[in-house]
PDB file of N, CA and C in Angstrom:
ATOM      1  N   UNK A   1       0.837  -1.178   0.000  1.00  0.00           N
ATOM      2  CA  UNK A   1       0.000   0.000   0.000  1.00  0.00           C
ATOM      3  C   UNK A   1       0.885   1.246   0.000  1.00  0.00           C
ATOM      4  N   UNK A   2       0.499   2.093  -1.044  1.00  0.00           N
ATOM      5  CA  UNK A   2       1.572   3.300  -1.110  1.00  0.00           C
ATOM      6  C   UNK A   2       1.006   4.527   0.184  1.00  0.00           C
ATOM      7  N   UNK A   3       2.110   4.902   0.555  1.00  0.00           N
ATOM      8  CA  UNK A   3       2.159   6.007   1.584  1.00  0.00           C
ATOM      9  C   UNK A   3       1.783   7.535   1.311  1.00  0.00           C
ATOM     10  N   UNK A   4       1.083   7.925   1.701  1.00  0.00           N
ATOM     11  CA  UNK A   4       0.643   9.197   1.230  1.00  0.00           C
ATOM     12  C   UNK A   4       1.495   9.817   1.829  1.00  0.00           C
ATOM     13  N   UNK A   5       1.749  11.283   1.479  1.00  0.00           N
ATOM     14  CA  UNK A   5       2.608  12.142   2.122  1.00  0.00           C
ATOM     15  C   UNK A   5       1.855  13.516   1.922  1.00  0.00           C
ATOM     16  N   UNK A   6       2.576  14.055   3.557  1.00  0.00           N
ATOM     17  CA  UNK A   6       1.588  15.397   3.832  1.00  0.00           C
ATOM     18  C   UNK A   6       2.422  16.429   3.861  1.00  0.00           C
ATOM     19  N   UNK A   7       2.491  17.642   2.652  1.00  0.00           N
ATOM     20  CA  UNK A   7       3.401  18.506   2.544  1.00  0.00           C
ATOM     21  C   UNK A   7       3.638  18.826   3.549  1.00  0.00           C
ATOM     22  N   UNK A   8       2.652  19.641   4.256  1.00  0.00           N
ATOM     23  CA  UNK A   8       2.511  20.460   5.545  1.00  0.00           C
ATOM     24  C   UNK A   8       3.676  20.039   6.383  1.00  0.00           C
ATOM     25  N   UNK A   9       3.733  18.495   6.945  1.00  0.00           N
ATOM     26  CA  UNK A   9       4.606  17.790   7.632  1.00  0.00           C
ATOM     27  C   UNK A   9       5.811  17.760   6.954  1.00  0.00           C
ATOM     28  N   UNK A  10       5.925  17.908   5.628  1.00  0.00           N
ATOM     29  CA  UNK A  10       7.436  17.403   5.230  1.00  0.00           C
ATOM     30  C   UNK A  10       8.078  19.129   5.145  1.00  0.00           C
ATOM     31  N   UNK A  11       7.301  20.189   5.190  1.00  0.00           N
ATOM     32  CA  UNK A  11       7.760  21.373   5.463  1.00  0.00           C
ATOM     33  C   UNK A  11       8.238  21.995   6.647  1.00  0.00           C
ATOM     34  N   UNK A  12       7.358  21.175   7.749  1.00  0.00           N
ATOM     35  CA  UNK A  12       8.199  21.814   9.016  1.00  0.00           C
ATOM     36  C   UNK A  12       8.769  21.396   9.450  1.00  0.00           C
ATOM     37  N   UNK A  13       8.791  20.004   8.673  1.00  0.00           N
ATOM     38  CA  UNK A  13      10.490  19.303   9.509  1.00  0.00           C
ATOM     39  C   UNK A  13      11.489  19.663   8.812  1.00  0.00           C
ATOM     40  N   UNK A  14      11.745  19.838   7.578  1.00  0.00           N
ATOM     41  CA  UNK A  14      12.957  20.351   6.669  1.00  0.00           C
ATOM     42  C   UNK A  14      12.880  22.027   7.017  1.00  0.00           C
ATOM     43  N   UNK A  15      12.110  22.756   7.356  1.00  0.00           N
ATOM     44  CA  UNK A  15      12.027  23.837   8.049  1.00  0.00           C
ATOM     45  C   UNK A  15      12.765  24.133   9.312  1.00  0.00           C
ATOM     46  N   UNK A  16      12.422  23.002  10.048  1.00  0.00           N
ATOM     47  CA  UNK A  16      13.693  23.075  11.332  1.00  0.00           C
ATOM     48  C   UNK A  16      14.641  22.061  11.234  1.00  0.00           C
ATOM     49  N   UNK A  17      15.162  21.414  10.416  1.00  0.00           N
ATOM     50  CA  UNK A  17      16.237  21.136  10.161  1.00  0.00           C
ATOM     51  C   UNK A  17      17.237  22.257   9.259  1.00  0.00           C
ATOM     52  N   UNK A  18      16.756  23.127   8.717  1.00  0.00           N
ATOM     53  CA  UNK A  18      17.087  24.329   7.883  1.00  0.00           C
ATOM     54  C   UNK A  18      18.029  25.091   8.797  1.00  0.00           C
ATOM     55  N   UNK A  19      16.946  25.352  10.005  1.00  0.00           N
ATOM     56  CA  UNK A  19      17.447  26.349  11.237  1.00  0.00           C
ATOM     57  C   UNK A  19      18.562  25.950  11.690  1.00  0.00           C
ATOM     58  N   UNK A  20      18.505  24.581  12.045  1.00  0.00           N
ATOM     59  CA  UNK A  20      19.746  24.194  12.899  1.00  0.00           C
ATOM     60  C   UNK A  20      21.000  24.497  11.765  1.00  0.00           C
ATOM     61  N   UNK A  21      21.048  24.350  10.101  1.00  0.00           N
ATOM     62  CA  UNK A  21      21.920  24.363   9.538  1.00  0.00           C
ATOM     63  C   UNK A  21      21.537  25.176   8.374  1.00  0.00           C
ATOM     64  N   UNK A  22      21.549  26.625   8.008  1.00  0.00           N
ATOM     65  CA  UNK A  22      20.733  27.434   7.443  1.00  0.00           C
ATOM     66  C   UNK A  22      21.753  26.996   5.795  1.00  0.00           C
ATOM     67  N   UNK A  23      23.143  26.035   6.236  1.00  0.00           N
ATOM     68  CA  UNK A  23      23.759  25.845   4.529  1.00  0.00           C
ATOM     69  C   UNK A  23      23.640  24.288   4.068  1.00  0.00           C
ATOM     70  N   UNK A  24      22.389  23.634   4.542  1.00  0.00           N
ATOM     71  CA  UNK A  24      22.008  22.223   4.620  1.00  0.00           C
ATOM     72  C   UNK A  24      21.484  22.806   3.271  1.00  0.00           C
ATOM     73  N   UNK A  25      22.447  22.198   1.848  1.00  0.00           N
ATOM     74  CA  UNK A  25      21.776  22.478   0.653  1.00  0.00           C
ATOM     75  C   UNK A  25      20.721  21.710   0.123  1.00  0.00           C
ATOM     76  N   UNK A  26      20.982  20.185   0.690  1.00  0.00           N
ATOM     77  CA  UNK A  26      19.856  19.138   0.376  1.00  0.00           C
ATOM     78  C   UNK A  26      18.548  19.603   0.979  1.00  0.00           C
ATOM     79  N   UNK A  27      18.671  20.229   1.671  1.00  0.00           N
ATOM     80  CA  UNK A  27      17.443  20.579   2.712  1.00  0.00           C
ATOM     81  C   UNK A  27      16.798  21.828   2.005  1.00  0.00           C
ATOM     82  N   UNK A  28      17.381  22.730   1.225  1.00  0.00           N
ATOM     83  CA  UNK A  28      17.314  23.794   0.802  1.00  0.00           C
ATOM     84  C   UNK A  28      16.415  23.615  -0.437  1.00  0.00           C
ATOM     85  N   UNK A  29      17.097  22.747  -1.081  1.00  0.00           N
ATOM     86  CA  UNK A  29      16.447  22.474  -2.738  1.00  0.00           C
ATOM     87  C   UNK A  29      15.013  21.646  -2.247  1.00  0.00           C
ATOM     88  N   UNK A  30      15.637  20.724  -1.319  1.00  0.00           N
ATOM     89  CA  UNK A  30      13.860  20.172  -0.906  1.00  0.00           C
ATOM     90  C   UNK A  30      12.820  20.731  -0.323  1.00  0.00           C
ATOM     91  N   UNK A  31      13.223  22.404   0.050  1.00  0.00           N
ATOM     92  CA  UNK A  31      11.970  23.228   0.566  1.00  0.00           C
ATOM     93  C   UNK A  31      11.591  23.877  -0.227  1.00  0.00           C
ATOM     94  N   UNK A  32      12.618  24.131  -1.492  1.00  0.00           N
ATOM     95  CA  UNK A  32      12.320  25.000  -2.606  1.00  0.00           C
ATOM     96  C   UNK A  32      11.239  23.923  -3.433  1.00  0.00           C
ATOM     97  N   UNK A  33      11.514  23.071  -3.592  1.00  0.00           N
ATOM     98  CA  UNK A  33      10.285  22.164  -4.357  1.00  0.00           C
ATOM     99  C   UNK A  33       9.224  21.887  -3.708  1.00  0.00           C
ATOM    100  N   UNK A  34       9.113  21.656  -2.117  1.00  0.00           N
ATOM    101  CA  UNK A  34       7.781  21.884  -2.059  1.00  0.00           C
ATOM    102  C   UNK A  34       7.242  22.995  -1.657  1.00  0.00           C
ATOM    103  N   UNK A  35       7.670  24.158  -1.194  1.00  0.00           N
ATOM    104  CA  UNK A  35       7.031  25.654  -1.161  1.00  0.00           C
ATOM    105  C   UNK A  35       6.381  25.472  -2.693  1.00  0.00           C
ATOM    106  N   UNK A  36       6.956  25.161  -3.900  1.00  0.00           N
ATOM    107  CA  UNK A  36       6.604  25.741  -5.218  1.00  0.00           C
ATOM    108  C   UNK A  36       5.209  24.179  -5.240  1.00  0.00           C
ATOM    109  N   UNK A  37       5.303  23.635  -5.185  1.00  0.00           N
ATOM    110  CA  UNK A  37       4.921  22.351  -5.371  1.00  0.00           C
ATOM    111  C   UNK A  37       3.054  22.760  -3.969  1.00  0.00           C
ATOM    112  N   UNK A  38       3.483  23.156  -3.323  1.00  0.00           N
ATOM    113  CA  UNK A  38       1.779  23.762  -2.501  1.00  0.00           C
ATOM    114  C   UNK A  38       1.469  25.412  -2.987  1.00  0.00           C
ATOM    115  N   UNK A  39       1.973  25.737  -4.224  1.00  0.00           N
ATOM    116  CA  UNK A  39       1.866  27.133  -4.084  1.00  0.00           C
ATOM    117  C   UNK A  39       2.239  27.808  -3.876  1.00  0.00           C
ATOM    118  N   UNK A  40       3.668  28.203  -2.900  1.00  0.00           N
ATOM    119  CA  UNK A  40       4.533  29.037  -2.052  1.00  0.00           C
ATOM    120  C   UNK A  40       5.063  29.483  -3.001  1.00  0.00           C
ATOM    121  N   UNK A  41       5.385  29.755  -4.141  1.00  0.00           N
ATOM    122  CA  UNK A  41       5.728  30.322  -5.044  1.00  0.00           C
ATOM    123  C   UNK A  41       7.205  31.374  -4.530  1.00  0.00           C
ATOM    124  N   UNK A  42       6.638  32.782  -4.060  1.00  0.00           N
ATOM    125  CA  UNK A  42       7.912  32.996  -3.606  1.00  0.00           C
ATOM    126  C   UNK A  42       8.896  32.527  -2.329  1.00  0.00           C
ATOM    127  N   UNK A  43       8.198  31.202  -1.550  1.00  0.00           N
ATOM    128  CA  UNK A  43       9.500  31.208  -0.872  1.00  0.00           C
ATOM    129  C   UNK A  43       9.727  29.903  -1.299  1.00  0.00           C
ATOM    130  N   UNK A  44       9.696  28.950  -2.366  1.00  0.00           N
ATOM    131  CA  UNK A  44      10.223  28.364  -3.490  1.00  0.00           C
ATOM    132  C   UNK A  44      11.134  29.339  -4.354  1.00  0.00           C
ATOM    133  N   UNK A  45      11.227  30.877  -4.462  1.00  0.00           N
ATOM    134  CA  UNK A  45      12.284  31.755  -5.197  1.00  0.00           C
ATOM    135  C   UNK A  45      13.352  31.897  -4.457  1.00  0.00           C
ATOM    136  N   UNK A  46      12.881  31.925  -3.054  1.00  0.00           N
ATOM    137  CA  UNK A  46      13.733  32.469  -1.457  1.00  0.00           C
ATOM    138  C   UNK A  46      14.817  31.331  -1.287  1.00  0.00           C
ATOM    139  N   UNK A  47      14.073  30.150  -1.239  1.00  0.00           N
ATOM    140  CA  UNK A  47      14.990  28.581  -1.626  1.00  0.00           C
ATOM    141  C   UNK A  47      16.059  28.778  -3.032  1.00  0.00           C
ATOM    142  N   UNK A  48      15.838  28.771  -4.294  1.00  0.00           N
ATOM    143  CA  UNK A  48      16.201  28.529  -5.564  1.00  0.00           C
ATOM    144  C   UNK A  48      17.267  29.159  -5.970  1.00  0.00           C
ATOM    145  N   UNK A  49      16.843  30.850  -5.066  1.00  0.00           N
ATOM    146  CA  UNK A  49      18.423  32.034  -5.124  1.00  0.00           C
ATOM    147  C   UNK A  49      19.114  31.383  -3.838  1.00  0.00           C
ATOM    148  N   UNK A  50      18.229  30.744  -2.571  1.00  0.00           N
ATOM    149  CA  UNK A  50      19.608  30.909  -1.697  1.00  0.00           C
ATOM    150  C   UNK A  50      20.325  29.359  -2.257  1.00  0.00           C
ATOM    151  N   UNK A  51      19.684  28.801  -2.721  1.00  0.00           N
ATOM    152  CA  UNK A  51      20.311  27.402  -3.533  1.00  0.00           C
ATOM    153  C   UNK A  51      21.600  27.885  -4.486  1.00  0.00           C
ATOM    154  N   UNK A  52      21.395  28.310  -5.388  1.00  0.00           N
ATOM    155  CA  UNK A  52      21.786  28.888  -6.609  1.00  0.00           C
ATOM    156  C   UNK A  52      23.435  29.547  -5.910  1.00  0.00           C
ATOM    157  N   UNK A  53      23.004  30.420  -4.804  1.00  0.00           N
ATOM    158  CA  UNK A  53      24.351  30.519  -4.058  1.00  0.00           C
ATOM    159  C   UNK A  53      24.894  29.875  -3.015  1.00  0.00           C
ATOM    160  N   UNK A  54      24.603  28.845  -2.727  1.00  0.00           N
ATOM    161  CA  UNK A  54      25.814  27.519  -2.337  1.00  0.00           C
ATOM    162  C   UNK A  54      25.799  26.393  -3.138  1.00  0.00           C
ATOM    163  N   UNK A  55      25.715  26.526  -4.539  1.00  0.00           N
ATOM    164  CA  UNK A  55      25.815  25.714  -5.305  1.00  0.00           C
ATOM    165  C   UNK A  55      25.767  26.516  -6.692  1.00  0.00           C
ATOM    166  N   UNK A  56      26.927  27.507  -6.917  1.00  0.00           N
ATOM    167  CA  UNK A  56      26.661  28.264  -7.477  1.00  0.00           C
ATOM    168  C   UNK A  56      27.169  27.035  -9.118  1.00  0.00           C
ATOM    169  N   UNK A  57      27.591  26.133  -9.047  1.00  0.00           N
ATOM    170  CA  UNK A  57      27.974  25.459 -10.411  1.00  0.00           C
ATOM    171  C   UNK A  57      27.030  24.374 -10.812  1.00  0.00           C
ATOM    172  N   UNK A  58      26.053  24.290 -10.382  1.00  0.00           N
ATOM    173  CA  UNK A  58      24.725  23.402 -10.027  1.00  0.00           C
ATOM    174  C   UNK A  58      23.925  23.830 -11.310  1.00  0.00           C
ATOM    175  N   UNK A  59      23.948  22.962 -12.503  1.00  0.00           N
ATOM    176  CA  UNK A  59      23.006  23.591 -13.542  1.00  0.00           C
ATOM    177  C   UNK A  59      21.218  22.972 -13.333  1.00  0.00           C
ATOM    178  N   UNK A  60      21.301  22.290 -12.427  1.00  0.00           N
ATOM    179  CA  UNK A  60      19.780  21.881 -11.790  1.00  0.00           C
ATOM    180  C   UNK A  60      19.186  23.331 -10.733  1.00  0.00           C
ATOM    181  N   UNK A  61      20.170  23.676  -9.913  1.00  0.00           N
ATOM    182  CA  UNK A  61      20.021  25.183  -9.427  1.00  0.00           C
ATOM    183  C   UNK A  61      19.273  25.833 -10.222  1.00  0.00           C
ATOM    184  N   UNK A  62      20.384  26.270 -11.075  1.00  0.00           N
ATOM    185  CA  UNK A  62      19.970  27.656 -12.011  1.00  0.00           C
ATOM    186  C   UNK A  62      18.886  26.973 -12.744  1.00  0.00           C
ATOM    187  N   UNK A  63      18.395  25.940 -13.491  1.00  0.00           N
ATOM    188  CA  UNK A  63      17.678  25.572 -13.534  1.00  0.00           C
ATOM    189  C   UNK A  63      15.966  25.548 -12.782  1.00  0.00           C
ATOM    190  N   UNK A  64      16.202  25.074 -11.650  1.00  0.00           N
ATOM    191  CA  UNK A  64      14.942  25.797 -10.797  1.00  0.00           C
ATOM    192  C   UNK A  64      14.618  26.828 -10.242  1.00  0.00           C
ATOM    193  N   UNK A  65      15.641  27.734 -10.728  1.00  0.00           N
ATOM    194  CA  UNK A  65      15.729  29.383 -10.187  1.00  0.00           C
ATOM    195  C   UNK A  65      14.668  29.708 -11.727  1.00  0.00           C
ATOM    196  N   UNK A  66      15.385  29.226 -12.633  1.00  0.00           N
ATOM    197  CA  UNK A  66      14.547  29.721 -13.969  1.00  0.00           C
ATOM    198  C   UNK A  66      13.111  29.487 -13.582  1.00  0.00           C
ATOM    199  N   UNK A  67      12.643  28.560 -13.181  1.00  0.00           N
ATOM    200  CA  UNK A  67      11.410  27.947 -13.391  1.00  0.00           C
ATOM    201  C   UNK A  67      10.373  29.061 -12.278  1.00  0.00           C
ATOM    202  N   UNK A  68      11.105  29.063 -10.908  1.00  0.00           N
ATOM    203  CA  UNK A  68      10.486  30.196 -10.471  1.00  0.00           C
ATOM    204  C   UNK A  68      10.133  31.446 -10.793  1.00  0.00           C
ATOM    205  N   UNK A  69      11.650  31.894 -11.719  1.00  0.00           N
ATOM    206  CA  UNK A  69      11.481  32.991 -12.049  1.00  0.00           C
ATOM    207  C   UNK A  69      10.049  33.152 -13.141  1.00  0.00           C
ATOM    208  N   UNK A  70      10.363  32.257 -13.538  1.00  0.00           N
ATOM    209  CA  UNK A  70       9.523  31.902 -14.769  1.00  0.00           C
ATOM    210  C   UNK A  70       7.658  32.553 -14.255  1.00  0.00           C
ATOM    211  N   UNK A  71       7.399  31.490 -13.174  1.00  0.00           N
ATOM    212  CA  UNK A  71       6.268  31.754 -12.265  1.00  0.00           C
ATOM    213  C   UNK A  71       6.095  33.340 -11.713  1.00  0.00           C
ATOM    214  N   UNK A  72       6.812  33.313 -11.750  1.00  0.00           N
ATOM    215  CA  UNK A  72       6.812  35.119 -10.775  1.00  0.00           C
ATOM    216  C   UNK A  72       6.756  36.194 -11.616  1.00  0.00           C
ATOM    217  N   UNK A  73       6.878  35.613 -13.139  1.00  0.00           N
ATOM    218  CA  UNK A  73       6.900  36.455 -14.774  1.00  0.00           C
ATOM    219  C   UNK A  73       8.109  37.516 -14.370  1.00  0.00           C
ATOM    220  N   UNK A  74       9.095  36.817 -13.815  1.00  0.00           N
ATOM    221  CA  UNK A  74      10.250  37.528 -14.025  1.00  0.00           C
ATOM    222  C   UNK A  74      11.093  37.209 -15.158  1.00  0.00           C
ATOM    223  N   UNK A  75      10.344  37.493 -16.500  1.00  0.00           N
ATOM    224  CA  UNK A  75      10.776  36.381 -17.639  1.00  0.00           C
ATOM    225  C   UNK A  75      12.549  37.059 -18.015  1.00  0.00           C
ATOM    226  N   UNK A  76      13.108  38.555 -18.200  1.00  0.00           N
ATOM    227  CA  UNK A  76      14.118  38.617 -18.633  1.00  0.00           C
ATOM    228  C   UNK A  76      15.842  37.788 -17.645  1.00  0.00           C
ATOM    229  N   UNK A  77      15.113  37.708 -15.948  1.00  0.00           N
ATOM    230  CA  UNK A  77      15.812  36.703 -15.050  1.00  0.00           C
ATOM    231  C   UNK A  77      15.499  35.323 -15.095  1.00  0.00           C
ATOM    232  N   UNK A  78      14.194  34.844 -15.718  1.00  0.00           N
ATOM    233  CA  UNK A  78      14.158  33.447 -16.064  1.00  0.00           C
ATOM    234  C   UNK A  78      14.969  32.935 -16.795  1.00  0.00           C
ATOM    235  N   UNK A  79      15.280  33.882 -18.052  1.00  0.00           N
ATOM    236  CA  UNK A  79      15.663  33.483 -18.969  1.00  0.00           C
ATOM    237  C   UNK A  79      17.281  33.762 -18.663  1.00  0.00           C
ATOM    238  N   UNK A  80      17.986  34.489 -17.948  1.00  0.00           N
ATOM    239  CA  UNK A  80      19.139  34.496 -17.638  1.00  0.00           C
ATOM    240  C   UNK A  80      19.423  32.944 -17.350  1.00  0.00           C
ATOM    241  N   UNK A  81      18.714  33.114 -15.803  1.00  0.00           N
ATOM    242  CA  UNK A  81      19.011  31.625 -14.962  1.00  0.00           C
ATOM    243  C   UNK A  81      19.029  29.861 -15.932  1.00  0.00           C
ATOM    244  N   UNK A  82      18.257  30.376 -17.325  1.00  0.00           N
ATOM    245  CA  UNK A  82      17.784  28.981 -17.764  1.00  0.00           C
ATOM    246  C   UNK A  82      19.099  29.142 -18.645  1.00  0.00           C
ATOM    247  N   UNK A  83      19.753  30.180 -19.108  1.00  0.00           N
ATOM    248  CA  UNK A  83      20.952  30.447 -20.157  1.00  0.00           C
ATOM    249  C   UNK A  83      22.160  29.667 -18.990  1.00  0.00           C
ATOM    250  N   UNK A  84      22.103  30.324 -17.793  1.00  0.00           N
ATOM    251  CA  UNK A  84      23.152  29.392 -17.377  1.00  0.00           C
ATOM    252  C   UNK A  84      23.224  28.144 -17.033  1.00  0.00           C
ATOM    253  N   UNK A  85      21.993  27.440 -16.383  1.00  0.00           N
ATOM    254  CA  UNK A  85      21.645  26.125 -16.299  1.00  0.00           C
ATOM    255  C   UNK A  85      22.421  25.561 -17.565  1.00  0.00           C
ATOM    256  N   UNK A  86      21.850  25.981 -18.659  1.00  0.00           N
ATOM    257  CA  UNK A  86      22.408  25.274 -19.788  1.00  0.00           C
ATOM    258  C   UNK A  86      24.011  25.336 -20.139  1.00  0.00           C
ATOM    259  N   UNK A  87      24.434  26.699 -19.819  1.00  0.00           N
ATOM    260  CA  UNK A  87      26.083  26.471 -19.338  1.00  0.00           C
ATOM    261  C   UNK A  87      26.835  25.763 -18.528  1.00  0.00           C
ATOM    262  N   UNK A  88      26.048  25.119 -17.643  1.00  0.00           N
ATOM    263  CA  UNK A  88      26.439  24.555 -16.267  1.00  0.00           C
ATOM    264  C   UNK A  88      25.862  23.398 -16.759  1.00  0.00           C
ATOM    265  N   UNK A  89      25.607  22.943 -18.311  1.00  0.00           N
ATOM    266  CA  UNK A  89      25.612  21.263 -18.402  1.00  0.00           C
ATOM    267  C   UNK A  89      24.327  21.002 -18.721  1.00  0.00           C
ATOM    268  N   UNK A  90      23.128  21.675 -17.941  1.00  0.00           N
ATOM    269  CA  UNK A  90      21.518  21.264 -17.976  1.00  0.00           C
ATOM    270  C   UNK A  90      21.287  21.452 -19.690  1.00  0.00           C
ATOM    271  N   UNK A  91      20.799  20.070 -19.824  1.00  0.00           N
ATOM    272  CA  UNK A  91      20.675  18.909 -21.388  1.00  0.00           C
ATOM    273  C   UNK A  91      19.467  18.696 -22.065  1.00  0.00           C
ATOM    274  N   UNK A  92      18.406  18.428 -20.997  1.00  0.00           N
ATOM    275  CA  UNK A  92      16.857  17.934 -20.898  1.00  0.00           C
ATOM    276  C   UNK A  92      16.184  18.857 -21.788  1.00  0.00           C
ATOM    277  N   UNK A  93      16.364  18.821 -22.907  1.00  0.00           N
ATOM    278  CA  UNK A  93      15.555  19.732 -23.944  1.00  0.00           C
ATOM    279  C   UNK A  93      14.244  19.259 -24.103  1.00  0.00           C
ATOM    280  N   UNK A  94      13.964  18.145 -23.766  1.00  0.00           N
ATOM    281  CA  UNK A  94      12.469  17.249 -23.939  1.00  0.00           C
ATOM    282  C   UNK A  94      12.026  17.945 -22.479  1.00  0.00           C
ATOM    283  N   UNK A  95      12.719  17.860 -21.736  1.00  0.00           N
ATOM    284  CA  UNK A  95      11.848  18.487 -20.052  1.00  0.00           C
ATOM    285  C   UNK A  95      11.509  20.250 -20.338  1.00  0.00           C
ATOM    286  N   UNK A  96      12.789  20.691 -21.308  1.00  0.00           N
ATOM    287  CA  UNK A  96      12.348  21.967 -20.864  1.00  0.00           C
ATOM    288  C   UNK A  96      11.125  22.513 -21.932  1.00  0.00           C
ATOM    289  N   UNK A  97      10.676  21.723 -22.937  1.00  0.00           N
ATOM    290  CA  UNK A  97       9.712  22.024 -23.921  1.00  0.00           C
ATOM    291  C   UNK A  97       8.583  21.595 -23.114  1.00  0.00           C
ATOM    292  N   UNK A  98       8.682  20.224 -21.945  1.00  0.00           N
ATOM    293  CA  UNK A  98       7.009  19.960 -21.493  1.00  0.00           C
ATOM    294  C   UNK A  98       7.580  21.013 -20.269  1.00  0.00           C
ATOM    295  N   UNK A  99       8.129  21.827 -19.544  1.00  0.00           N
ATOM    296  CA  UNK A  99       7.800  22.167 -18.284  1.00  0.00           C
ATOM    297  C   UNK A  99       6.735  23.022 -18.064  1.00  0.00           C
ATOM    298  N   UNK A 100       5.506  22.773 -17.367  1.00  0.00           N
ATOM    299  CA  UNK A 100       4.759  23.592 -17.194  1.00  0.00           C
ATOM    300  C   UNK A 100       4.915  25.143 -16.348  1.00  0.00           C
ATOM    301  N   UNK A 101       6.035  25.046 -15.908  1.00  0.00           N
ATOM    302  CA  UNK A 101       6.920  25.721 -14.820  1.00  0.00           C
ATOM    303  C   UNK A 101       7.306  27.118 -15.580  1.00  0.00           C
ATOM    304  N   UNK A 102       7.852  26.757 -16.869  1.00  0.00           N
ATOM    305  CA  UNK A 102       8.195  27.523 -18.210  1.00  0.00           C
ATOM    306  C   UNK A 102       7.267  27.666 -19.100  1.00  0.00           C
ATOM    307  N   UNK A 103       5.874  28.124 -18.672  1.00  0.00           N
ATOM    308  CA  UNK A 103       4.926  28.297 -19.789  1.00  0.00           C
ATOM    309  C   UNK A 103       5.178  29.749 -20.280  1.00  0.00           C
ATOM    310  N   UNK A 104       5.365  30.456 -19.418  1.00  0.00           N
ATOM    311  CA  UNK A 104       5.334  32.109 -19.654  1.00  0.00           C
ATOM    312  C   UNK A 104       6.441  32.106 -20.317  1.00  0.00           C
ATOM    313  N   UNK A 105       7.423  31.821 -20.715  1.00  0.00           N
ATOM    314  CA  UNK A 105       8.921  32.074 -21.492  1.00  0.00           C
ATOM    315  C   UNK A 105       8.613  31.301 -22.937  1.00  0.00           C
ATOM    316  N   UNK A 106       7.491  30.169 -23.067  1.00  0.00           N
ATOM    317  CA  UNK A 106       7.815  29.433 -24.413  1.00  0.00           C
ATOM    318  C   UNK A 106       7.689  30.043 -25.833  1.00  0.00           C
ATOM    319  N   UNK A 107       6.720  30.931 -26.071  1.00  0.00           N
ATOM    320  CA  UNK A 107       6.888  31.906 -26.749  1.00  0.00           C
ATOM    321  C   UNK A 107       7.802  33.088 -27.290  1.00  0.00           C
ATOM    322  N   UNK A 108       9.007  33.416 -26.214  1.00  0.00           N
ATOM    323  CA  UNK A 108       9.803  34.139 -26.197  1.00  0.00           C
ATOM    324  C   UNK A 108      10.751  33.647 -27.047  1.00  0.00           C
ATOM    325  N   UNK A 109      11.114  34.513 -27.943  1.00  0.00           N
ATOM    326  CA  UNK A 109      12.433  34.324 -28.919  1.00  0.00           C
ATOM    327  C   UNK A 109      13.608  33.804 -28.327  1.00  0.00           C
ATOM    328  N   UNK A 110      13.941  34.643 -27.313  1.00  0.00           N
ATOM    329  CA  UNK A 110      14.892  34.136 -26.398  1.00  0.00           C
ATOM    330  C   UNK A 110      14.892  32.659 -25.913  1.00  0.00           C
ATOM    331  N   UNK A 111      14.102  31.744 -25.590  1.00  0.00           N
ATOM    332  CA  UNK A 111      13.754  31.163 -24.965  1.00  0.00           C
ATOM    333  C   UNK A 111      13.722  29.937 -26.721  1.00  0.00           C
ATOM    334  N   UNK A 112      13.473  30.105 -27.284  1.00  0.00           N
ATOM    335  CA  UNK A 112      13.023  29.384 -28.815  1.00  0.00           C
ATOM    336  C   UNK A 112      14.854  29.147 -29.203  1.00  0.00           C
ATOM    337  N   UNK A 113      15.293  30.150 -29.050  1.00  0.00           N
ATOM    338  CA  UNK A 113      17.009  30.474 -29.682  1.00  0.00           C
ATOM    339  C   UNK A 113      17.462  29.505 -28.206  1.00  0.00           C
ATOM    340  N   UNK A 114      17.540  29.549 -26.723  1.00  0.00           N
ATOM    341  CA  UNK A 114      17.994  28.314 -26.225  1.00  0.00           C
ATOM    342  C   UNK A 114      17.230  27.224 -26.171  1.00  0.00           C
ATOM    343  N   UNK A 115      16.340  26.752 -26.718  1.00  0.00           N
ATOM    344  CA  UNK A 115      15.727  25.625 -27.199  1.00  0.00           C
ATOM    345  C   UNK A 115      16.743  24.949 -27.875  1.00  0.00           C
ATOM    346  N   UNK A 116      16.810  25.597 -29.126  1.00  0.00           N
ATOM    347  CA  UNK A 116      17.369  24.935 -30.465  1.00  0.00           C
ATOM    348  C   UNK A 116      18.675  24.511 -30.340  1.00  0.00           C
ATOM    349  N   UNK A 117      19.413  25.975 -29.460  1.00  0.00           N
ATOM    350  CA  UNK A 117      20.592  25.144 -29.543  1.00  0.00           C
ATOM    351  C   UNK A 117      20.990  24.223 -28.259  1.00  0.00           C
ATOM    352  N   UNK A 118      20.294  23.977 -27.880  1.00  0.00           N
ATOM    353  CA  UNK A 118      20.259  22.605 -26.354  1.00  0.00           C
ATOM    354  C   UNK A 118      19.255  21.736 -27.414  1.00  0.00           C
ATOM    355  N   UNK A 119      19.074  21.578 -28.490  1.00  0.00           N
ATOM    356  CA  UNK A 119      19.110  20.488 -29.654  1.00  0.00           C
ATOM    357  C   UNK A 119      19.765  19.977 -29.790  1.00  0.00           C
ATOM    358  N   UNK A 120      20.399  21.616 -31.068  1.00  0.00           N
ATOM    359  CA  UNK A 120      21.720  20.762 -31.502  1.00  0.00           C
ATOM    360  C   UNK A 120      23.246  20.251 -30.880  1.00  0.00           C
TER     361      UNK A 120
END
């Protein structure tokens, strides 16, 4: 029988495990996904930048910094953060065409021009 899981609970324990170690990065990226993941939108951004800087070579980082930004229609910093993800290695051109995360940028020229070339 599969286990349900209750954000609420998995937030305030990685919440005070945070406290005791405010540079617990595993802990960091996992509050940033579920703040964004119930809605928390900006403190899923609060996670993603303070991620982004202790893991500043992390192209999954900059990667979910984009995606927030993305949400928050901070599209000319989305599109920074998703330019470096892709400098920093991030490949997933099939993820970044379905992300629903990146709806507000898919249209953008910018955003079409790093498509293509995380193609070719």
């Amino acid at each position: 029988m599969a286990r349900k899981t209750d954000p609420a609970f998995e937030i305030t324990f990685y919440e005070s495990v945070l406290r005791r170690d405010p540079r617990y990065a595993d802990v960091v990226e996992i509050l940033g996904g579920l703040y964004t993941k119930t809605g928390r939108i900006a403190d899923g951004l609060r996670m993603d930048r303070k991620l982004v800087r202790l893991r500043p070579g992390n192209a999954t980082a900059h990667y979910n910094l984009a995606c927030s930004l993305a949400l928050v229609k901070r599209k000319a910093e989305a599109l920074r953060a998703l330019h470096r993800a892709i400098e920093l290695g991030y490949d997933d051109h099939k993820w970044l065409e379905e992300d629903p995360d990146l709806e507000g940028l898919k249209q953008s020229p910018a955003f079409l021009s790093l498509l293509q070339k995380l193609k070719a």
